[in-house]
N, C-alpha and C. Protein backbone atom coordinates (compact mmCIF):
# COMPACT_ATOMS: atom_id res chain seq x y z
N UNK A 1 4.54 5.37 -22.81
CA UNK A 1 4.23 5.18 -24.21
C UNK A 1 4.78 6.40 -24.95
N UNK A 2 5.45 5.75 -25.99
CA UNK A 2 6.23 7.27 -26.43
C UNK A 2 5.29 8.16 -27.61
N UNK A 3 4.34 7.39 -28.45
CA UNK A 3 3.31 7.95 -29.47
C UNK A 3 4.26 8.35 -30.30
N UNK A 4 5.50 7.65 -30.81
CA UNK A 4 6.20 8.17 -31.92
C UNK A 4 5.58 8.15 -32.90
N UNK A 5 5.68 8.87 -34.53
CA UNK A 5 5.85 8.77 -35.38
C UNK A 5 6.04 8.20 -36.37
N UNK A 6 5.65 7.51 -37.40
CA UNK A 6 6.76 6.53 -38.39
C UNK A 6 7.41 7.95 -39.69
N UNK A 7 7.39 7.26 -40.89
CA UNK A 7 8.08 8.27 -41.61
C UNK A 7 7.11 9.04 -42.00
N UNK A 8 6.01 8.14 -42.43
CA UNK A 8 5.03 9.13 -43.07
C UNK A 8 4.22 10.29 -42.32
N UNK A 9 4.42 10.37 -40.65
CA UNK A 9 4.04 10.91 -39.94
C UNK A 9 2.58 10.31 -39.28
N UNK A 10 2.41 9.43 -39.54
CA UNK A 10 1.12 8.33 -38.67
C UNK A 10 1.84 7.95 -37.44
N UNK A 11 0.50 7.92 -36.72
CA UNK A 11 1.34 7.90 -34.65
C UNK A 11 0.94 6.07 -34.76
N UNK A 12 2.39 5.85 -34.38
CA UNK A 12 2.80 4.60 -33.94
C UNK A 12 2.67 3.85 -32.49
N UNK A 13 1.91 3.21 -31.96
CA UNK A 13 1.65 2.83 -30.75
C UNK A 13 2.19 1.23 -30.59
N UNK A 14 3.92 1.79 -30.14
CA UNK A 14 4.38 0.16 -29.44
C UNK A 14 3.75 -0.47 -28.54
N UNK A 15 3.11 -1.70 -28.74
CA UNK A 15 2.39 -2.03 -27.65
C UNK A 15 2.94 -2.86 -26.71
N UNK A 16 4.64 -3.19 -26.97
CA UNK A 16 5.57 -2.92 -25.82
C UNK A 16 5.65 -2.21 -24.74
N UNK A 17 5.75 -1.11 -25.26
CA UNK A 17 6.10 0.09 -24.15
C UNK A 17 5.23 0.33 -23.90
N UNK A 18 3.81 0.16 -23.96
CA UNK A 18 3.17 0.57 -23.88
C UNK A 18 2.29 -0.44 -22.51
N UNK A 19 3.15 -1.82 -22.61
CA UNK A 19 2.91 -2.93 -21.71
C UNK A 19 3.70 -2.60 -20.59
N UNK A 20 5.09 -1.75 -21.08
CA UNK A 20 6.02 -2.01 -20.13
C UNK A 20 5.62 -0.37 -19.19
N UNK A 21 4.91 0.61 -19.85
CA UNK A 21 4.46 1.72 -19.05
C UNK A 21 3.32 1.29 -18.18
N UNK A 22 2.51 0.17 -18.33
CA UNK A 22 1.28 -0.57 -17.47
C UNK A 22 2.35 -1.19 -16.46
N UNK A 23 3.71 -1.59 -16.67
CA UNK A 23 3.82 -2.60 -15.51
C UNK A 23 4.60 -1.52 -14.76
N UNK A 24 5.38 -0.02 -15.05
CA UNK A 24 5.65 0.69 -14.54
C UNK A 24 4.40 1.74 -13.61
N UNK A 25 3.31 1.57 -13.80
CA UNK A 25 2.40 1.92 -13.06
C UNK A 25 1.52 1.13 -12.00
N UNK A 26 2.09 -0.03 -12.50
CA UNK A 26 1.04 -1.22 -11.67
C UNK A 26 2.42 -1.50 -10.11
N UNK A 27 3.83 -1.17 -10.35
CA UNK A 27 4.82 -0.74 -9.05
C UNK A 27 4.29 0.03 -8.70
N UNK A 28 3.84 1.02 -9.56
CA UNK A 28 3.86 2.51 -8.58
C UNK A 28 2.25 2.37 -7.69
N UNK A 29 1.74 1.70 -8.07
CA UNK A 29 0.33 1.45 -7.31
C UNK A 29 0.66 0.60 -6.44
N UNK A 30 1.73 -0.43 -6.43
CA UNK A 30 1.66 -1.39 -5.53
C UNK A 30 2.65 -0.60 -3.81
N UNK A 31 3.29 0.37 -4.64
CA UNK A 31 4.30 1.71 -3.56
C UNK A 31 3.46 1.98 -2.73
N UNK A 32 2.18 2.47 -3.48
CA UNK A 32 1.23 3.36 -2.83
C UNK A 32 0.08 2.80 -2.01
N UNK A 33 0.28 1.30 -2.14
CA UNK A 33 -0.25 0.20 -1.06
C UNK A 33 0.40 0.51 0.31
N UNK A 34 2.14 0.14 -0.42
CA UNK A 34 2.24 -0.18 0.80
C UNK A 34 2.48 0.68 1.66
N UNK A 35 2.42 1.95 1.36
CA UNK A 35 2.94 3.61 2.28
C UNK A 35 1.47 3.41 2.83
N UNK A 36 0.20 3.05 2.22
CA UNK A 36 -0.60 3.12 2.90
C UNK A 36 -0.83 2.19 4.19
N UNK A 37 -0.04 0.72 4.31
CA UNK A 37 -0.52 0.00 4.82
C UNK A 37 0.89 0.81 6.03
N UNK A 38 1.61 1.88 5.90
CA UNK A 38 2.74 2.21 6.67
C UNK A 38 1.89 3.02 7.89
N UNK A 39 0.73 3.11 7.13
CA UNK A 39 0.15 4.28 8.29
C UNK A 39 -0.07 3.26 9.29
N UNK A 40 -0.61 2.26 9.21
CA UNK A 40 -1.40 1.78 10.38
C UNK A 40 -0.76 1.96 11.60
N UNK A 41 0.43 1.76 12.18
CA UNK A 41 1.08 1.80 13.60
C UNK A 41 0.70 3.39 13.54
N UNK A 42 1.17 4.35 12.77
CA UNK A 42 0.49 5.68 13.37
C UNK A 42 -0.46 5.85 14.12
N UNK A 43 -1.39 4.98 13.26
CA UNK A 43 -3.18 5.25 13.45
C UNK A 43 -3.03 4.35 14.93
N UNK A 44 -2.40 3.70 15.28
CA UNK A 44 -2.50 3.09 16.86
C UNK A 44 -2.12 4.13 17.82
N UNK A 45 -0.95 4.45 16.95
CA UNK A 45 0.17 5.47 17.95
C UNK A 45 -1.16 6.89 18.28
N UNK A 46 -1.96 7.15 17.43
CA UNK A 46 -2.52 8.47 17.64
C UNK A 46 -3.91 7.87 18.47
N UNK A 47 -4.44 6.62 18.79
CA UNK A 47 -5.36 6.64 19.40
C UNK A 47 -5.07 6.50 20.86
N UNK A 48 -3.84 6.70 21.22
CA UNK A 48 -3.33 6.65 22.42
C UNK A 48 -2.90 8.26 23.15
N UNK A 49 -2.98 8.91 22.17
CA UNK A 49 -2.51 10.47 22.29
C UNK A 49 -4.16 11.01 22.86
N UNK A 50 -4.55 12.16 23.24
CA UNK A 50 -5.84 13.25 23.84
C UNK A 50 -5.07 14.61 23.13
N UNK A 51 -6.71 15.29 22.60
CA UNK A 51 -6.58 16.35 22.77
C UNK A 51 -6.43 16.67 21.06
N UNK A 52 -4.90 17.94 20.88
CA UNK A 52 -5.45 19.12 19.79
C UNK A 52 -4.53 17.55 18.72
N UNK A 53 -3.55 17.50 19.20
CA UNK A 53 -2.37 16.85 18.86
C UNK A 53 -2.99 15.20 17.92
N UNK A 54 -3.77 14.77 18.77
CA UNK A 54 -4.16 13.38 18.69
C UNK A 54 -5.59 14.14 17.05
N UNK A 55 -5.95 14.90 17.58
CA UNK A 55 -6.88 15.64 16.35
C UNK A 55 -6.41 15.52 14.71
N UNK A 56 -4.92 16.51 14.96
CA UNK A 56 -4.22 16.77 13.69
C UNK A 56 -3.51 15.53 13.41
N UNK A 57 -3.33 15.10 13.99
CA UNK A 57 -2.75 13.74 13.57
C UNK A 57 -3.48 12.96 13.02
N UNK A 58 -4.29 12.61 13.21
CA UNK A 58 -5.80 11.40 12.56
C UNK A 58 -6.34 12.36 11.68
N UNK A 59 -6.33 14.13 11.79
CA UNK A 59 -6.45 14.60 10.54
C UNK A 59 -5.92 14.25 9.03
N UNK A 60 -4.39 14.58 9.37
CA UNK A 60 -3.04 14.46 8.91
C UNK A 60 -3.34 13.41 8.26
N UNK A 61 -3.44 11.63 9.20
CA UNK A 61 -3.37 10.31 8.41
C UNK A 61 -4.48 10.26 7.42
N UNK A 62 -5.57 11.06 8.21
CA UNK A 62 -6.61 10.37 7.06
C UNK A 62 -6.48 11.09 5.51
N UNK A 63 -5.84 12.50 5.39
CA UNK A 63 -6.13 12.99 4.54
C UNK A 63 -4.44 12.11 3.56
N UNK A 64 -3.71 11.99 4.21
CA UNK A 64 -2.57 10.85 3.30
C UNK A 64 -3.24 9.98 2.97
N UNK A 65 -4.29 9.17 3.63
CA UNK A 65 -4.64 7.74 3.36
C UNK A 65 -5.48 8.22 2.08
N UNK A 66 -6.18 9.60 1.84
CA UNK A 66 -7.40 9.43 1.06
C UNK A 66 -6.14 10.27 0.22
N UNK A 67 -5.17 10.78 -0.16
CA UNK A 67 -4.73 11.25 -1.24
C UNK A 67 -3.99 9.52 -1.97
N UNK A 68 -3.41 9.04 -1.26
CA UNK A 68 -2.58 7.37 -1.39
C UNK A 68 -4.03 6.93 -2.46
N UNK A 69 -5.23 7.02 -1.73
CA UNK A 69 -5.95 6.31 -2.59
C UNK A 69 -6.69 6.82 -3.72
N UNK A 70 -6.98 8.05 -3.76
CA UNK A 70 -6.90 8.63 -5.12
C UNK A 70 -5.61 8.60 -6.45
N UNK A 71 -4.62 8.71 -5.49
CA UNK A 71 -3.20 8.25 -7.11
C UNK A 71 -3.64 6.89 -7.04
N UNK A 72 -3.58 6.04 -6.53
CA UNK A 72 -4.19 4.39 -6.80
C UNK A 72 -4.81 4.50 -7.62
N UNK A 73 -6.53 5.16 -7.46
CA UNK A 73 -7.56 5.23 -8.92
C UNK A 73 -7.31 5.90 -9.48
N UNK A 74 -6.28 6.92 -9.79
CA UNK A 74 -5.48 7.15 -10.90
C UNK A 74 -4.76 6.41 -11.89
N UNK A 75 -3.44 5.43 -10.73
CA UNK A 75 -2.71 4.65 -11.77
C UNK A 75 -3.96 3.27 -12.42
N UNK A 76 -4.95 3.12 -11.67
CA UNK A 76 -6.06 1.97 -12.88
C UNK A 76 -6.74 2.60 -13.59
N UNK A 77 -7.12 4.43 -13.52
CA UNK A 77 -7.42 4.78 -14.83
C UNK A 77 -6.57 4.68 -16.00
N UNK A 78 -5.02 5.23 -15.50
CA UNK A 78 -4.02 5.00 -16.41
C UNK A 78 -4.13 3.58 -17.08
N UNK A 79 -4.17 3.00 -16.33
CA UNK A 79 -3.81 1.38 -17.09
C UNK A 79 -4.74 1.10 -18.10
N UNK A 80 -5.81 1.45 -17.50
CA UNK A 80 -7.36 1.37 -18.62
C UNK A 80 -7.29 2.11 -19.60
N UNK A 81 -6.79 3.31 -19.40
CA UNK A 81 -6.51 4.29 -20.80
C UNK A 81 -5.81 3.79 -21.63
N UNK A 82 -4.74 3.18 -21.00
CA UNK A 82 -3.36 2.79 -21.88
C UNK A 82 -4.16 1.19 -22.62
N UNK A 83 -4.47 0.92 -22.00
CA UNK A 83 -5.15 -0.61 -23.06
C UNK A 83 -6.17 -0.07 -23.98
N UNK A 84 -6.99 0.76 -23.79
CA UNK A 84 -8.08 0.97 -24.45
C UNK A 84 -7.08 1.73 -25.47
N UNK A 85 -6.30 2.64 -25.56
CA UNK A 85 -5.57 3.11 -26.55
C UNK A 85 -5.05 2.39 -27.89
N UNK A 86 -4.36 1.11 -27.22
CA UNK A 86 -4.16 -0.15 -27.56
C UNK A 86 -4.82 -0.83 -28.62
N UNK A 87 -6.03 -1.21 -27.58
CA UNK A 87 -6.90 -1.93 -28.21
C UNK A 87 -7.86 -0.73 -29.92
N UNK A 88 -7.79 0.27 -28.83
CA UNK A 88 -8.29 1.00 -30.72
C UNK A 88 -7.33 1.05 -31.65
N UNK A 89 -6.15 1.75 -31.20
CA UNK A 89 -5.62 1.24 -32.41
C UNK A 89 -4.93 0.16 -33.21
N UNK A 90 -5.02 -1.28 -32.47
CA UNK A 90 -4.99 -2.21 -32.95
C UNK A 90 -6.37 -2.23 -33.94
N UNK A 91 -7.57 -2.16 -33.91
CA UNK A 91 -8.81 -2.13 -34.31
C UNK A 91 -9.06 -1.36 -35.47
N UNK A 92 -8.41 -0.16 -35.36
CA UNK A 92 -7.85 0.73 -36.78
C UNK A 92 -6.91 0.39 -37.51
N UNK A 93 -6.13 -0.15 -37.05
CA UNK A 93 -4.93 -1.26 -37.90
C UNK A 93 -5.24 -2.15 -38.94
N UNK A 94 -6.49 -2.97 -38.11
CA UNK A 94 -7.14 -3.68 -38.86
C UNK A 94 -8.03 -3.87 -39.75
N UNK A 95 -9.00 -2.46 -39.10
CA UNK A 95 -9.60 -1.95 -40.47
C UNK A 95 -8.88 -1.64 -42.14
N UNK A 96 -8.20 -0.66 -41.19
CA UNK A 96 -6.91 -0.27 -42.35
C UNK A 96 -6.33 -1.66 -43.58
N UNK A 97 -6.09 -2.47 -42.86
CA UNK A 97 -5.76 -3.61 -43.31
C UNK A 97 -6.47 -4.26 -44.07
N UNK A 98 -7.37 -4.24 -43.91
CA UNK A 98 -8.38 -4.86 -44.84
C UNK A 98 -9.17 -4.14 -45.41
N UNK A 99 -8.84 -2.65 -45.73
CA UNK A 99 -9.38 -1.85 -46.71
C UNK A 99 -8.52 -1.65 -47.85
N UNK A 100 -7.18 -1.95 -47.35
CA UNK A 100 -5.55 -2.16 -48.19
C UNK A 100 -5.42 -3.42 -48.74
N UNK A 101 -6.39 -4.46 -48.52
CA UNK A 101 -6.16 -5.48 -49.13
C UNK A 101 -7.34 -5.59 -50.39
N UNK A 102 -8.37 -5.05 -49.79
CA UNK A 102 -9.79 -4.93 -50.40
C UNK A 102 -9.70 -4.09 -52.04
N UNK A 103 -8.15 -3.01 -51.67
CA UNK A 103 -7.90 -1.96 -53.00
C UNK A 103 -7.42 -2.94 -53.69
N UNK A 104 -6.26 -3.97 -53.62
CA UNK A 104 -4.83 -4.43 -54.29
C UNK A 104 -5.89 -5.73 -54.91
C-alpha cells in the first residue's frame, strides 16, 4: 500500500493496491506453509539418528517450524491491518461525504 498523497496533501488509500499487497502476502504465507510442510522428511530423518546430533537437529527443526509459524501470524495480522485500514477509511470517506453534501 503506497499511502500516497493527493494534491491537497490528504493520504489516499488505493484499495487496489492495497488488495493486491493482501494477495502479495497471502503467497508469502502460503511459501511459508509449504517450507514448513518441507520439514517433515527431516523430522523422520532425525528420529532415526541417537545422541548430541539427533538433539540439535529436532532442536534446529522445531525452532524453524515455530519461527515459519510466527511470520504466518504475522502475514494474517498484516492482512487484518490492511482491511481494517480500508475499511476506516472508506467509513471516513463517507462521513466526509455526507457532511459535504449536508453544507451544499
Amino acid at each position: 500500500m503506497s499511502g500516497l498523497r493527493d494534491a491537497s496533501g490528504a493520504i489516499v488509500i488505493d484499495e487496489a493496491e492495497a488488495e493486491e499487497d493482501i494477495r502479495r502476502i497471502e503467497l508469502a504465507k502460503s511459501k511459508l506453509e509449504e517450507a514448513k510442510q518441507l520439514l517433515s522428511p527431516a523430522k523422520i530423518d532425525s528420529e532415526r539418528m541417537f545422541g548430541a546430533a539427533r538433539d540439535a537437529l529436532e532442536e534446529q527443526l522445531t525452532k524453524i517450524e515455530r519461527d515459519l509459524s510466527d511470520w504466518g501470524d504475522r502475514c494474517d495480522f498484516s492482512v487484518k491491518y490492511i482491511r481494517h485500514v480500508v475499511a476506516e477509511y472508506k467509513r471516513i470517506d463517507r462521513e466526509f461525504a455526507a457532511k459535504a453534501k449536508g453544507m451544499s
